[in-house]
PDB file of N, CA and C in Angstrom:
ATOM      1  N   UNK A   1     202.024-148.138  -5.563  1.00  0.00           N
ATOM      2  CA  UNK A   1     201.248-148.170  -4.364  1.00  0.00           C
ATOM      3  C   UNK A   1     200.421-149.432  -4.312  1.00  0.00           C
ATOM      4  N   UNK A   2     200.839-150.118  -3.288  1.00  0.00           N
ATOM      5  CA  UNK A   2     199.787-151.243  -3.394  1.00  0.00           C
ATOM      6  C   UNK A   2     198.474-150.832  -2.732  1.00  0.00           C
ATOM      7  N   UNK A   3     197.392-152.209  -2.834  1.00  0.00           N
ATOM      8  CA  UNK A   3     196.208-151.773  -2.363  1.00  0.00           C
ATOM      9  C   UNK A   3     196.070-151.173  -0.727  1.00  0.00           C
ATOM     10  N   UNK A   4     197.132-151.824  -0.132  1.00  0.00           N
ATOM     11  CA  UNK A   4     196.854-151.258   1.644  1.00  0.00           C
ATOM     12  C   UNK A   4     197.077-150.055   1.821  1.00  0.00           C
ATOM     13  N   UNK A   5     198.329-149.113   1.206  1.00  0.00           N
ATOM     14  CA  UNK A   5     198.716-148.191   0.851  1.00  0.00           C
ATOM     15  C   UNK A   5     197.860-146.962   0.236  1.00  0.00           C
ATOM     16  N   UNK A   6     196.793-147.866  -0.687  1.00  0.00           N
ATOM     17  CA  UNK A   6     196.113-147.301  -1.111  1.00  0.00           C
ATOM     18  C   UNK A   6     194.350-146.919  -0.541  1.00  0.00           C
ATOM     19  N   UNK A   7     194.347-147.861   0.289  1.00  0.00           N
ATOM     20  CA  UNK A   7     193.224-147.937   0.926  1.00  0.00           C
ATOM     21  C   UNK A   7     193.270-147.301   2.533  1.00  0.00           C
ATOM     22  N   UNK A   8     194.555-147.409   3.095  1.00  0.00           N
ATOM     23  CA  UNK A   8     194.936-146.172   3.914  1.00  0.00           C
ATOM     24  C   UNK A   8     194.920-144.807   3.424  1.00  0.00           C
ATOM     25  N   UNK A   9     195.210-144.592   2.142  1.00  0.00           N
ATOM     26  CA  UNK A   9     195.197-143.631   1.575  1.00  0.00           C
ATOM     27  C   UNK A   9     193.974-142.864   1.530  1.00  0.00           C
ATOM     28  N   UNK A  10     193.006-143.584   0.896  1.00  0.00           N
ATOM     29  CA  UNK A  10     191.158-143.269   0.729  1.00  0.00           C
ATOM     30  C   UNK A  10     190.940-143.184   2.459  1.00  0.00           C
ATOM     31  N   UNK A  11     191.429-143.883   3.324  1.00  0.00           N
ATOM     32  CA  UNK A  11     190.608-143.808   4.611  1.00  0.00           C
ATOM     33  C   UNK A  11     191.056-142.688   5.097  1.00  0.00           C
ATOM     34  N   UNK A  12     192.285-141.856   5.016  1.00  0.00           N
ATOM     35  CA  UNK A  12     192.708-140.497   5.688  1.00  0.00           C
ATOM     36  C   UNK A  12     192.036-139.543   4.720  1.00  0.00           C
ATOM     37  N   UNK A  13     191.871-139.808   3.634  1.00  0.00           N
ATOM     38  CA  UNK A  13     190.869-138.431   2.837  1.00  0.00           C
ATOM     39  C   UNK A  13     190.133-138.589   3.130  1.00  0.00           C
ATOM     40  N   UNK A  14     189.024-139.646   3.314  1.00  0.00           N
ATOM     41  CA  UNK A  14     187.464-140.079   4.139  1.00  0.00           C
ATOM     42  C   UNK A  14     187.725-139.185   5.443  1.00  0.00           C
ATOM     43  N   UNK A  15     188.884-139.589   6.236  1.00  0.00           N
ATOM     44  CA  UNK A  15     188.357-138.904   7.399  1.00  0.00           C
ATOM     45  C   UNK A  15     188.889-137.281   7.427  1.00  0.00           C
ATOM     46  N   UNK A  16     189.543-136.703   6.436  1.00  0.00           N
ATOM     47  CA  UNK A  16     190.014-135.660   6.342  1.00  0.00           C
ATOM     48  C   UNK A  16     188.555-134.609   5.817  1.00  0.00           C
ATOM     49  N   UNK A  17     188.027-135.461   4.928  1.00  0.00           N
ATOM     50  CA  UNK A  17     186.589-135.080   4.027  1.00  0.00           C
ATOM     51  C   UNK A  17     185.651-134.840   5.031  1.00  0.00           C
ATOM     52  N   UNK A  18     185.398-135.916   5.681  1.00  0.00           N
ATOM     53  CA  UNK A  18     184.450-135.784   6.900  1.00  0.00           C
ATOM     54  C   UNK A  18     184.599-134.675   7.797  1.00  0.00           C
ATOM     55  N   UNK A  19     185.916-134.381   8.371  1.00  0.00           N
ATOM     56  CA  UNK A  19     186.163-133.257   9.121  1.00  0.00           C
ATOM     57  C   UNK A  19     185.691-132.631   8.794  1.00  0.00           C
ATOM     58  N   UNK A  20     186.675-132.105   7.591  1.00  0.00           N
ATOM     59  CA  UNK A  20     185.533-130.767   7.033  1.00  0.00           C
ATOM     60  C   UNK A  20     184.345-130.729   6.798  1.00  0.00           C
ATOM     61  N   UNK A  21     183.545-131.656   6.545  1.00  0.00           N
ATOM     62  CA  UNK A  21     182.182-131.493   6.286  1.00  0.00           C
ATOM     63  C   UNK A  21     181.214-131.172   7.544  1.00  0.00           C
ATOM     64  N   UNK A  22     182.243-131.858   8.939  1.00  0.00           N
ATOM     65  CA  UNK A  22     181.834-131.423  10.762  1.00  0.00           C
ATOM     66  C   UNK A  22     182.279-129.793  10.060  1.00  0.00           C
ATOM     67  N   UNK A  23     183.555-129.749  10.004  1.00  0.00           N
ATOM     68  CA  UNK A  23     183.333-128.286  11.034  1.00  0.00           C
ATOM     69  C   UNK A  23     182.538-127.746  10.015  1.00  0.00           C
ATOM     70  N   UNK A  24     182.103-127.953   8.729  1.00  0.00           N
ATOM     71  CA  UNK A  24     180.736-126.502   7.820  1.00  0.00           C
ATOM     72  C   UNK A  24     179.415-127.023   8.746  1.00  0.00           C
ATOM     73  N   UNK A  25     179.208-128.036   9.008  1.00  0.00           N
ATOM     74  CA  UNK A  25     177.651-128.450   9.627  1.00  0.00           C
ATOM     75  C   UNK A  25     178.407-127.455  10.907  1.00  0.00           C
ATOM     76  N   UNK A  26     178.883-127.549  11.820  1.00  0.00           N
ATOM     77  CA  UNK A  26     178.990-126.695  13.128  1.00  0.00           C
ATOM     78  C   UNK A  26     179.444-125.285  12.893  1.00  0.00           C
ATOM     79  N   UNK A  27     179.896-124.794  11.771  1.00  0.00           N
ATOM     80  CA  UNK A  27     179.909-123.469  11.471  1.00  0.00           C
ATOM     81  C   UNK A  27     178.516-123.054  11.273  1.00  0.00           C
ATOM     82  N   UNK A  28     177.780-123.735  10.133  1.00  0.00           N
ATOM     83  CA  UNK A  28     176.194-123.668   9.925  1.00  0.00           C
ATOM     84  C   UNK A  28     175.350-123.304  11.254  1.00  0.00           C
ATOM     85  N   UNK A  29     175.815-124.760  12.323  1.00  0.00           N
ATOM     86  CA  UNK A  29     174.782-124.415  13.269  1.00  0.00           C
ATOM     87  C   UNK A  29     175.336-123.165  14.007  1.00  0.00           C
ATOM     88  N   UNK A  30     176.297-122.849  14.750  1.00  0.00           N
ATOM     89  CA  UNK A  30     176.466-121.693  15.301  1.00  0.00           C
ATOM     90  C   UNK A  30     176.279-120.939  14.567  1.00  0.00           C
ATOM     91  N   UNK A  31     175.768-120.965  13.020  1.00  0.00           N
ATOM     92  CA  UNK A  31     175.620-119.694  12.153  1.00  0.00           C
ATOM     93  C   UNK A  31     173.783-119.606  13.320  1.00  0.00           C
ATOM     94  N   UNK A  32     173.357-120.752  12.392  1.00  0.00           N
ATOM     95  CA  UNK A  32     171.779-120.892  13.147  1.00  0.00           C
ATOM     96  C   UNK A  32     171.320-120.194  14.204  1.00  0.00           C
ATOM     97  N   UNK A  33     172.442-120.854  15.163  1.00  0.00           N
ATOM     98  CA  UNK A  33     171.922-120.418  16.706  1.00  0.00           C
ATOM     99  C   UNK A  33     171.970-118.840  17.037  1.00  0.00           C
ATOM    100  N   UNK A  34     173.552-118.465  16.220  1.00  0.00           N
ATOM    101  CA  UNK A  34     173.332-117.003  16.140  1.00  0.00           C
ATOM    102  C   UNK A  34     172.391-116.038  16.111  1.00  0.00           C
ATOM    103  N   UNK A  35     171.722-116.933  14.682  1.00  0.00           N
ATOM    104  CA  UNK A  35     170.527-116.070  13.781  1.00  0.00           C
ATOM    105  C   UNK A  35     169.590-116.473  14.905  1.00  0.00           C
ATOM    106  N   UNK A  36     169.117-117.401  15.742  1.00  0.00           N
ATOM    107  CA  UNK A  36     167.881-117.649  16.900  1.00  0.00           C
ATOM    108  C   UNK A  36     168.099-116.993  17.615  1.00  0.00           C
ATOM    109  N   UNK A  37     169.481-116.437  18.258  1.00  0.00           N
ATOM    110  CA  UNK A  37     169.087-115.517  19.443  1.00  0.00           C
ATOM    111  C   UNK A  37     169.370-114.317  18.791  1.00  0.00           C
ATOM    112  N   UNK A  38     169.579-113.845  17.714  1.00  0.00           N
ATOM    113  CA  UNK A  38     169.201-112.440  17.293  1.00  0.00           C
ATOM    114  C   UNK A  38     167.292-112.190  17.436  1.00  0.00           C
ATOM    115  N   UNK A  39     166.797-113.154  16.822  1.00  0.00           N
ATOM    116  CA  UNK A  39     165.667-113.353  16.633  1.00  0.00           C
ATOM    117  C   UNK A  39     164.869-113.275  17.843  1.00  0.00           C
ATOM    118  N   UNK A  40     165.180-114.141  18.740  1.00  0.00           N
ATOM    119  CA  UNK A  40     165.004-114.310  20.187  1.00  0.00           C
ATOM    120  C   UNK A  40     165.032-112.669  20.654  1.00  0.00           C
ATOM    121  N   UNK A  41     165.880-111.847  20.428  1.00  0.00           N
ATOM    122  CA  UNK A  41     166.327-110.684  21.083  1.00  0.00           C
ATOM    123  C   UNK A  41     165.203-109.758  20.668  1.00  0.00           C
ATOM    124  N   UNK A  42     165.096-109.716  18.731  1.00  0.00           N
ATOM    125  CA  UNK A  42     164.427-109.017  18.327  1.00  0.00           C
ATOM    126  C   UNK A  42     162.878-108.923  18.533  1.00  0.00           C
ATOM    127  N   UNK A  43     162.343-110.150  19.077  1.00  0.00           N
ATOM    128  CA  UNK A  43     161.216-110.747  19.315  1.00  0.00           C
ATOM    129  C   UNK A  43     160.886-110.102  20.887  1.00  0.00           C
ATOM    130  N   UNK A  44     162.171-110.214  21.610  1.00  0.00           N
ATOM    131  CA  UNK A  44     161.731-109.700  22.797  1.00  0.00           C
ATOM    132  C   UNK A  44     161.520-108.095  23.161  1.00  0.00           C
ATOM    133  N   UNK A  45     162.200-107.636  21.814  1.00  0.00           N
ATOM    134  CA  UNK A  45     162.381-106.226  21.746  1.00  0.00           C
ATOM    135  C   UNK A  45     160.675-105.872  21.063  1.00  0.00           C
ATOM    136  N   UNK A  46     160.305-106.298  20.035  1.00  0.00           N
ATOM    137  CA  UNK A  46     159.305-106.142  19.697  1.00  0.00           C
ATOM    138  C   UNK A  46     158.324-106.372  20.916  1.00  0.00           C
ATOM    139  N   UNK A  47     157.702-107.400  21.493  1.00  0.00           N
ATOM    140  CA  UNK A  47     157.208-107.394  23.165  1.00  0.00           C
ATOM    141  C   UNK A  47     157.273-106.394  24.036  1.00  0.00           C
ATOM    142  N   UNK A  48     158.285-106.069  24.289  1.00  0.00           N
ATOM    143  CA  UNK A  48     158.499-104.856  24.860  1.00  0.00           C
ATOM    144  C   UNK A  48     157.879-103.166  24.412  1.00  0.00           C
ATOM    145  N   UNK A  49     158.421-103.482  22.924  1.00  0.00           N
ATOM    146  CA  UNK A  49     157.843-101.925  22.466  1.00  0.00           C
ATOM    147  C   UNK A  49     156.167-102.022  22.563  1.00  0.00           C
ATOM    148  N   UNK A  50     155.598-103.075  22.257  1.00  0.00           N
ATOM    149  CA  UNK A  50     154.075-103.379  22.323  1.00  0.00           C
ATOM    150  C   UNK A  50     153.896-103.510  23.468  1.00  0.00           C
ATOM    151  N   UNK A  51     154.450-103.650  24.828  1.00  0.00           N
ATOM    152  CA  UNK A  51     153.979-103.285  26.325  1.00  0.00           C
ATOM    153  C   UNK A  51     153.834-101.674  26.917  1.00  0.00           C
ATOM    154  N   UNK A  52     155.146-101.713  26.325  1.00  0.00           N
ATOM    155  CA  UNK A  52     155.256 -99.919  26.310  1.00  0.00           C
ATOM    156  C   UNK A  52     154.194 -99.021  25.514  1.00  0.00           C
ATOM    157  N   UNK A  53     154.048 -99.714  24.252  1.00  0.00           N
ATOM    158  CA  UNK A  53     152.667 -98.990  23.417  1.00  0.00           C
ATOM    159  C   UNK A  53     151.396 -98.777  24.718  1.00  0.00           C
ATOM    160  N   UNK A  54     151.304-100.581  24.708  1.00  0.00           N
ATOM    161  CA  UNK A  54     149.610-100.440  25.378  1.00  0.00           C
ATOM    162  C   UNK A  54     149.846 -99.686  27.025  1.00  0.00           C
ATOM    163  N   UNK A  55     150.944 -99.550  27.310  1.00  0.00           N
ATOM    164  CA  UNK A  55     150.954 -98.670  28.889  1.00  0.00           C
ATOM    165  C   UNK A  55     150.742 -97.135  28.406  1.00  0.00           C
ATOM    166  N   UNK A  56     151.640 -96.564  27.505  1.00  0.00           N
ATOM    167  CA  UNK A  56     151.405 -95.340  26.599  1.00  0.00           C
ATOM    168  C   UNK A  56     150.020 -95.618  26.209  1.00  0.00           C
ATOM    169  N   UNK A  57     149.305 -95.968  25.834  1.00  0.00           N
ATOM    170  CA  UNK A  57     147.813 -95.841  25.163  1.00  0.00           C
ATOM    171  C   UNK A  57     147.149 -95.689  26.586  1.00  0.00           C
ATOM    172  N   UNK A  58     147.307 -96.571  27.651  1.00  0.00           N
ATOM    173  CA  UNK A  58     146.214 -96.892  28.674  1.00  0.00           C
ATOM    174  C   UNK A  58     146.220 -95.211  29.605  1.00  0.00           C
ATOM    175  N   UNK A  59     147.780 -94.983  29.374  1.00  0.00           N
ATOM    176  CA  UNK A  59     148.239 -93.563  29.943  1.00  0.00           C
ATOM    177  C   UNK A  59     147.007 -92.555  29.314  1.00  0.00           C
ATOM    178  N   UNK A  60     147.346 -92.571  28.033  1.00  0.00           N
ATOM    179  CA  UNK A  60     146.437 -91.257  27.067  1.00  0.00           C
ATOM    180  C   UNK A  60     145.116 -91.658  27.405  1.00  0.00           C
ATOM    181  N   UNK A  61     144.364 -92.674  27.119  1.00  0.00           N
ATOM    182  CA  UNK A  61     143.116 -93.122  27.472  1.00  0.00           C
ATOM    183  C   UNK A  61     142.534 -92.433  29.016  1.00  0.00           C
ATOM    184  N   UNK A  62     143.612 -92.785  29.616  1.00  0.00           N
ATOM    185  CA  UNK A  62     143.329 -92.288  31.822  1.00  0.00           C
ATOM    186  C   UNK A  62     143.407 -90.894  31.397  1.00  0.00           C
ATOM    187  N   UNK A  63     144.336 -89.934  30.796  1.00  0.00           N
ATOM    188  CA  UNK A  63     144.474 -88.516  30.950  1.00  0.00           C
ATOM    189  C   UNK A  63     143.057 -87.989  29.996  1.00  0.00           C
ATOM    190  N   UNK A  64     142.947 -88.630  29.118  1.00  0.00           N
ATOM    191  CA  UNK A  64     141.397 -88.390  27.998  1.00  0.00           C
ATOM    192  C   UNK A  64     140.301 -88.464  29.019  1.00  0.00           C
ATOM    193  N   UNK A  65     140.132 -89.555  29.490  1.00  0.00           N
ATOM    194  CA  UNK A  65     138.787 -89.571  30.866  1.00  0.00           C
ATOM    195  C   UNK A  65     138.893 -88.532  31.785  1.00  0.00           C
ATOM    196  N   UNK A  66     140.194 -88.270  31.565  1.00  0.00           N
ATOM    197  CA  UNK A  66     139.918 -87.177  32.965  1.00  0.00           C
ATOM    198  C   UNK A  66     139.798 -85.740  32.911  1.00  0.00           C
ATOM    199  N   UNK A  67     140.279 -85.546  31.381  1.00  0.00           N
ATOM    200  CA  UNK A  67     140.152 -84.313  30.809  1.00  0.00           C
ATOM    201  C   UNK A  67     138.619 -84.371  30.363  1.00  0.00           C
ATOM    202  N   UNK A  68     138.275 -85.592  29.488  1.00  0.00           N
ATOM    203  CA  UNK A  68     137.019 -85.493  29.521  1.00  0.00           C
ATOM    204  C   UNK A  68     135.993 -85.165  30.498  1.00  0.00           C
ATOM    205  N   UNK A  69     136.381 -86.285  31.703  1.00  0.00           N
ATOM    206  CA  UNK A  69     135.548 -85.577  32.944  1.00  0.00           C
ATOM    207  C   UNK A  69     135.219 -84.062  33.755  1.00  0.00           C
ATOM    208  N   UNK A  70     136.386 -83.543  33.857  1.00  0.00           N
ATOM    209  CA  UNK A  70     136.423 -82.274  33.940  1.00  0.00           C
ATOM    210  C   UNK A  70     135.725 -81.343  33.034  1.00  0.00           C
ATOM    211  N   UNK A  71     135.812 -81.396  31.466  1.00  0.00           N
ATOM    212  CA  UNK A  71     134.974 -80.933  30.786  1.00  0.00           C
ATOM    213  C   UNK A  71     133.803 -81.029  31.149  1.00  0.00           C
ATOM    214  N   UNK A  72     133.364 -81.851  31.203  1.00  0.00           N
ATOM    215  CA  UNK A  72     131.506 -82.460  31.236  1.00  0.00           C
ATOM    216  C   UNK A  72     131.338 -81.612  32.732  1.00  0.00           C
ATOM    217  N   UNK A  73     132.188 -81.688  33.579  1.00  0.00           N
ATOM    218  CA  UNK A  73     131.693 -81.221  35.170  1.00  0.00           C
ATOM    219  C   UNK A  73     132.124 -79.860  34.530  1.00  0.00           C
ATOM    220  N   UNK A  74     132.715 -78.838  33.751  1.00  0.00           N
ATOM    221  CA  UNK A  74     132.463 -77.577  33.789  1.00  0.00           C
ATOM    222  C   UNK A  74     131.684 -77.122  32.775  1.00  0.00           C
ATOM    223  N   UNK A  75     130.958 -77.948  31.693  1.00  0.00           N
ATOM    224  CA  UNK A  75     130.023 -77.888  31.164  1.00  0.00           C
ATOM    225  C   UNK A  75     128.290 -78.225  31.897  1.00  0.00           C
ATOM    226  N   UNK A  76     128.550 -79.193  32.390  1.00  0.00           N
ATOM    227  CA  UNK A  76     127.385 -79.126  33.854  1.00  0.00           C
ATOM    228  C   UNK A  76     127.120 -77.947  34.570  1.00  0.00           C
ATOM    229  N   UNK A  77     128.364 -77.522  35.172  1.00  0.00           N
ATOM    230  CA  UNK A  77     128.356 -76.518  35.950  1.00  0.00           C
ATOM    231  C   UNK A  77     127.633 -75.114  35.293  1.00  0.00           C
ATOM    232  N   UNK A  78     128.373 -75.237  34.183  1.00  0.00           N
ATOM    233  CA  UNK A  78     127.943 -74.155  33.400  1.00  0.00           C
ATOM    234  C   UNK A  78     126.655 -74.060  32.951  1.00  0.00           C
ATOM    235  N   UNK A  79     126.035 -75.185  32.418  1.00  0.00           N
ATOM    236  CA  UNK A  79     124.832 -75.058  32.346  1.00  0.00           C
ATOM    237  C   UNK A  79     123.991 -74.805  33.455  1.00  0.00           C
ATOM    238  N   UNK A  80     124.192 -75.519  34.190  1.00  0.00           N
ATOM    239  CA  UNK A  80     122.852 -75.317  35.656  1.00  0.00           C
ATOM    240  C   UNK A  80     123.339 -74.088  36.496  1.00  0.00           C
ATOM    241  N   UNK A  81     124.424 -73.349  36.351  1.00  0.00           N
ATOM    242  CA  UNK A  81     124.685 -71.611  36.956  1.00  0.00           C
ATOM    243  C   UNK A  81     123.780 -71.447  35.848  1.00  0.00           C
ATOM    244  N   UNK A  82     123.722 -71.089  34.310  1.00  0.00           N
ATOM    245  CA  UNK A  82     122.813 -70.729  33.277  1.00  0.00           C
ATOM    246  C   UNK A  82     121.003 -70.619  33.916  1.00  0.00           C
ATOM    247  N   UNK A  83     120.913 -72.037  34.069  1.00  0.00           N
ATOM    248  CA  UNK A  83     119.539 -72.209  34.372  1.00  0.00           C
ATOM    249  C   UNK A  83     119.283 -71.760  35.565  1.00  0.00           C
ATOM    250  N   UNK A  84     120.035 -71.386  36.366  1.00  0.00           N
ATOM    251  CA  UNK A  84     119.830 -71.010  37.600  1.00  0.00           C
ATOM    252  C   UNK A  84     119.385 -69.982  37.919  1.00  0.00           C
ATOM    253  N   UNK A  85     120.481 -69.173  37.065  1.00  0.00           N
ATOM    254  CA  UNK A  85     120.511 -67.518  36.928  1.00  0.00           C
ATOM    255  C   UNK A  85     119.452 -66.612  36.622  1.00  0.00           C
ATOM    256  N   UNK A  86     118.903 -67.866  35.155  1.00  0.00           N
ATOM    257  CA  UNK A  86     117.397 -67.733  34.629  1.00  0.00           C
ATOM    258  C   UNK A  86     116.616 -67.958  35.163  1.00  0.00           C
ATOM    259  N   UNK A  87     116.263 -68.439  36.156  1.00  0.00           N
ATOM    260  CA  UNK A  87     115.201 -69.105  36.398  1.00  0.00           C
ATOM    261  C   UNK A  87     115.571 -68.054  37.964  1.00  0.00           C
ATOM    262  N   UNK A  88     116.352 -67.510  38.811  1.00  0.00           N
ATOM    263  CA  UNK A  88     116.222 -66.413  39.185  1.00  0.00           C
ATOM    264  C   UNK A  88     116.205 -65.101  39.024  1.00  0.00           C
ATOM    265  N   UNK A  89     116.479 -64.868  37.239  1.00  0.00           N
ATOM    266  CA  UNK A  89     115.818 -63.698  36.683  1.00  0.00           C
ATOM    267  C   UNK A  89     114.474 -63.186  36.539  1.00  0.00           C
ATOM    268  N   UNK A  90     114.108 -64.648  36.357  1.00  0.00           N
ATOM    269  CA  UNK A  90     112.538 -64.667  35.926  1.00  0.00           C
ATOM    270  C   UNK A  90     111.782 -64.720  36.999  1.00  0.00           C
ATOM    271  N   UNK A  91     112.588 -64.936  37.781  1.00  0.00           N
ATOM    272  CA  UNK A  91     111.616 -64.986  39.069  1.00  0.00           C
ATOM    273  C   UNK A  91     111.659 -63.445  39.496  1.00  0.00           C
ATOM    274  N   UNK A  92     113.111 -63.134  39.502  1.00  0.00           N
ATOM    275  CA  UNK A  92     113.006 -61.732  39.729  1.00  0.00           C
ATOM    276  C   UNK A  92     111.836 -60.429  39.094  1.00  0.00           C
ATOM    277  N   UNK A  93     111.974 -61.013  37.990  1.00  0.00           N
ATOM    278  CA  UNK A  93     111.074 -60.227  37.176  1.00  0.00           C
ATOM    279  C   UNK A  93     109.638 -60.200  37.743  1.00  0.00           C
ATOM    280  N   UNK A  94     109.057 -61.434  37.650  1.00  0.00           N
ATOM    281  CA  UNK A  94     107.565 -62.035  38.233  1.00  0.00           C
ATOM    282  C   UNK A  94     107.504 -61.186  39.294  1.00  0.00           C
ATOM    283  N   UNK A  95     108.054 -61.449  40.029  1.00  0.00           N
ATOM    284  CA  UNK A  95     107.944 -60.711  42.068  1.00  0.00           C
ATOM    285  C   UNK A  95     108.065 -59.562  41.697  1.00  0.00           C
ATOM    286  N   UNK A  96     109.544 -58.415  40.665  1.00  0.00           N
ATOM    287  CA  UNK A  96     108.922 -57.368  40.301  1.00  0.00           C
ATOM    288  C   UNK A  96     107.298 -56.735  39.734  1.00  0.00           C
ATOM    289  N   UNK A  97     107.727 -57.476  38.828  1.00  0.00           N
ATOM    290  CA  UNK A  97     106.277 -57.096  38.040  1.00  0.00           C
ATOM    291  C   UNK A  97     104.537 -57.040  39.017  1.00  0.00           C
ATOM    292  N   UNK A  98     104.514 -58.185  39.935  1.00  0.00           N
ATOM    293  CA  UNK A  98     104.052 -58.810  40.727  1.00  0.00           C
ATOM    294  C   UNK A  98     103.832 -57.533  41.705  1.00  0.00           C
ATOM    295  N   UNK A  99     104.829 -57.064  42.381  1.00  0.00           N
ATOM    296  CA  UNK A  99     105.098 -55.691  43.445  1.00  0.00           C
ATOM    297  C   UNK A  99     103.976 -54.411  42.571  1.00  0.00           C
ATOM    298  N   UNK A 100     104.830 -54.615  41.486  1.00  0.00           N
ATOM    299  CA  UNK A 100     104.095 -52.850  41.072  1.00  0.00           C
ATOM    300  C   UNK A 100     102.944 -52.886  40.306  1.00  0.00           C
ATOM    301  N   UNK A 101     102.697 -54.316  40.249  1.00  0.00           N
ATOM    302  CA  UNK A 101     100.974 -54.331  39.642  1.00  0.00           C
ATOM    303  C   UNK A 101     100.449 -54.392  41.278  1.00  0.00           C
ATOM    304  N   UNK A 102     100.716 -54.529  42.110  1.00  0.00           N
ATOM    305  CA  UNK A 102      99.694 -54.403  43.083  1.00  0.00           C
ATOM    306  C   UNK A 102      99.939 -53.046  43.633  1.00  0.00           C
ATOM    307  N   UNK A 103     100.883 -52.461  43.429  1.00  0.00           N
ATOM    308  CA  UNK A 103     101.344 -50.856  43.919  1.00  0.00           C
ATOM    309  C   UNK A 103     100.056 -50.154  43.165  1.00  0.00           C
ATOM    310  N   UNK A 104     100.051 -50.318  41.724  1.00  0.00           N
ATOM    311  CA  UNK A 104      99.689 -49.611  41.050  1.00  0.00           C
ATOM    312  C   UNK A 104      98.134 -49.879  41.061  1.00  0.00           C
ATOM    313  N   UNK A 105      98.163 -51.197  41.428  1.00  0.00           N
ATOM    314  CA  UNK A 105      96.502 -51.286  41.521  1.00  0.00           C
ATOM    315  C   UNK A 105      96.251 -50.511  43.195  1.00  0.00           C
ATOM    316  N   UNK A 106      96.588 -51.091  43.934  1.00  0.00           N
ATOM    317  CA  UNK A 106      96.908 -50.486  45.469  1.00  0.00           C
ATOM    318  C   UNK A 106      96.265 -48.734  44.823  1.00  0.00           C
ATOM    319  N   UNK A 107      97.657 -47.874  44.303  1.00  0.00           N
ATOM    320  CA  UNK A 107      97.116 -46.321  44.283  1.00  0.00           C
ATOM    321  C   UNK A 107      95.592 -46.288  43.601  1.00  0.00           C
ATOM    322  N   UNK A 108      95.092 -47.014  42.335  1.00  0.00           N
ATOM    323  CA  UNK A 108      94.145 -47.009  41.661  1.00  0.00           C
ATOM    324  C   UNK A 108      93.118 -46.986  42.954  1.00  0.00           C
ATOM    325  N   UNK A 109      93.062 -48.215  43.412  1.00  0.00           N
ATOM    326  CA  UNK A 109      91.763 -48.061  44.396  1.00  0.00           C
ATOM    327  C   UNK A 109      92.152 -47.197  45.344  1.00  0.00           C
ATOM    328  N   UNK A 110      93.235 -46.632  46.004  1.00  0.00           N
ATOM    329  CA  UNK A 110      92.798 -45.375  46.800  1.00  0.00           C
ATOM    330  C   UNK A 110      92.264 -43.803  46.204  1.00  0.00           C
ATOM    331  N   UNK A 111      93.097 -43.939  45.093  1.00  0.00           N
ATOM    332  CA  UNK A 111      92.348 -42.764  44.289  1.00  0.00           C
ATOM    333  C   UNK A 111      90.735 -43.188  44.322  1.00  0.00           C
ATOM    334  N   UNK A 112      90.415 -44.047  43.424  1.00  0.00           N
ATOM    335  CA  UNK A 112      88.977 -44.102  43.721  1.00  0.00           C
ATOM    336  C   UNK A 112      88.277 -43.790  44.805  1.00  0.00           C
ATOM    337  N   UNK A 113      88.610 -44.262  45.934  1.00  0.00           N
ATOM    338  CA  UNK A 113      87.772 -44.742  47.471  1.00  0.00           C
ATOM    339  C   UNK A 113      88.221 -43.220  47.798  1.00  0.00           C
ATOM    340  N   UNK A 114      89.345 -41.980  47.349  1.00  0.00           N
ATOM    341  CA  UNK A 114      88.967 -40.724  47.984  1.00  0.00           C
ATOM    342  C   UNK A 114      88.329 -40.449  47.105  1.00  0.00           C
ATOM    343  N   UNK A 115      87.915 -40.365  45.503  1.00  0.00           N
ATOM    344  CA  UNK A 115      86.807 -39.801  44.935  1.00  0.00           C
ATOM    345  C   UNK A 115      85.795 -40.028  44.813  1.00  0.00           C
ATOM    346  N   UNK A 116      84.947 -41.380  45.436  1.00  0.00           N
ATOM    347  CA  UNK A 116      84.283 -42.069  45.773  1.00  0.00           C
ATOM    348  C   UNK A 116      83.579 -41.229  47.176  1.00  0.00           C
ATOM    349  N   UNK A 117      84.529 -41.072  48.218  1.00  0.00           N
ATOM    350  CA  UNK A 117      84.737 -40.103  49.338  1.00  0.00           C
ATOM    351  C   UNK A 117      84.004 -38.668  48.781  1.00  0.00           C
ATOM    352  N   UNK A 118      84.794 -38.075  47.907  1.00  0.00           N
ATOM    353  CA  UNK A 118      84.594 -37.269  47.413  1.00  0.00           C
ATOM    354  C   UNK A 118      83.238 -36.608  47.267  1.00  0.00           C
ATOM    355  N   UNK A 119      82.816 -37.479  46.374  1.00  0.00           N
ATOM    356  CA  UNK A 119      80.975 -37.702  45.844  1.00  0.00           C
ATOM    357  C   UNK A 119      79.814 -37.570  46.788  1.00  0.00           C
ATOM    358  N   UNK A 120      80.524 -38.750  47.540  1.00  0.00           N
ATOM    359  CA  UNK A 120      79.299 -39.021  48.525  1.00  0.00           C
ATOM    360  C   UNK A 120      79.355 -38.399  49.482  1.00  0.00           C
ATOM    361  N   UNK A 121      80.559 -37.237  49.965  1.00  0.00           N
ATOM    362  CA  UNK A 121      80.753 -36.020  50.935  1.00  0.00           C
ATOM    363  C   UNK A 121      79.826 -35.339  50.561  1.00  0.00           C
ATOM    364  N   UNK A 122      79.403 -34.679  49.754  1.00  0.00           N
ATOM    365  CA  UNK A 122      78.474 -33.882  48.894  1.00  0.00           C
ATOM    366  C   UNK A 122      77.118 -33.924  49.155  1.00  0.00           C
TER     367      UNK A 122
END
């Protein structure tokens, strides 16, 4: 083999070498790009589940206020019917009590004022 022979020779393995060394770098990168839009995907999937979380949270949070609210307004309620009730028991009572202490004072002084009557008829 002479040198031209031989140096054609080295230049088709050079460019045979090179090929292959393209297509592993472009196998590599479409490996790459693969792995980016998996990533890309998984990234957007993660985003998503964390939108969906904070709409699910903001959900429970709105139904909590409102259950809460309702509580507090039938705990309100409940209390001031309570105080109400009381505070027209006690009144009831007073105005009773009130009635038959003057009934009872009422008969006291008529008993007197007829035995009083009584006396001074005499």
């Amino acid at each position: 083999m002479n040198s031209e022979e031989l140096w054609k020779q080295r230049t088709q393995d050079d460019i045979e070498n090179n090929k292959s060394a393209i297509k592993e770098h472009e196998i590599r990168i479409r490996k790459l790009e693969e792995s980016n839009i998996k990533m890309e995907l998984q990234l957007n999937e993660i985003s998503k589940g964390q939108v969906e979380l904070k709409n699910l949270m903001y959900e429970t949070q709105k139904e909590n206020r409102k259950s809460d609210e309702l509580m507090m307004n039938k705990v309100t309620d409940a209390l001031t019917s309570t105080f109400k009730s009381t505070i027209q028991t006690d009144n009831n009572i007073k105005l009773t009590d009130r009635k038959e202490f003057w009934g009872i004072l009422g008969t006291i002084i008529g008993i007197g004022v007829m035995i009083a009557q009584y006396f001074f008829s005499k």
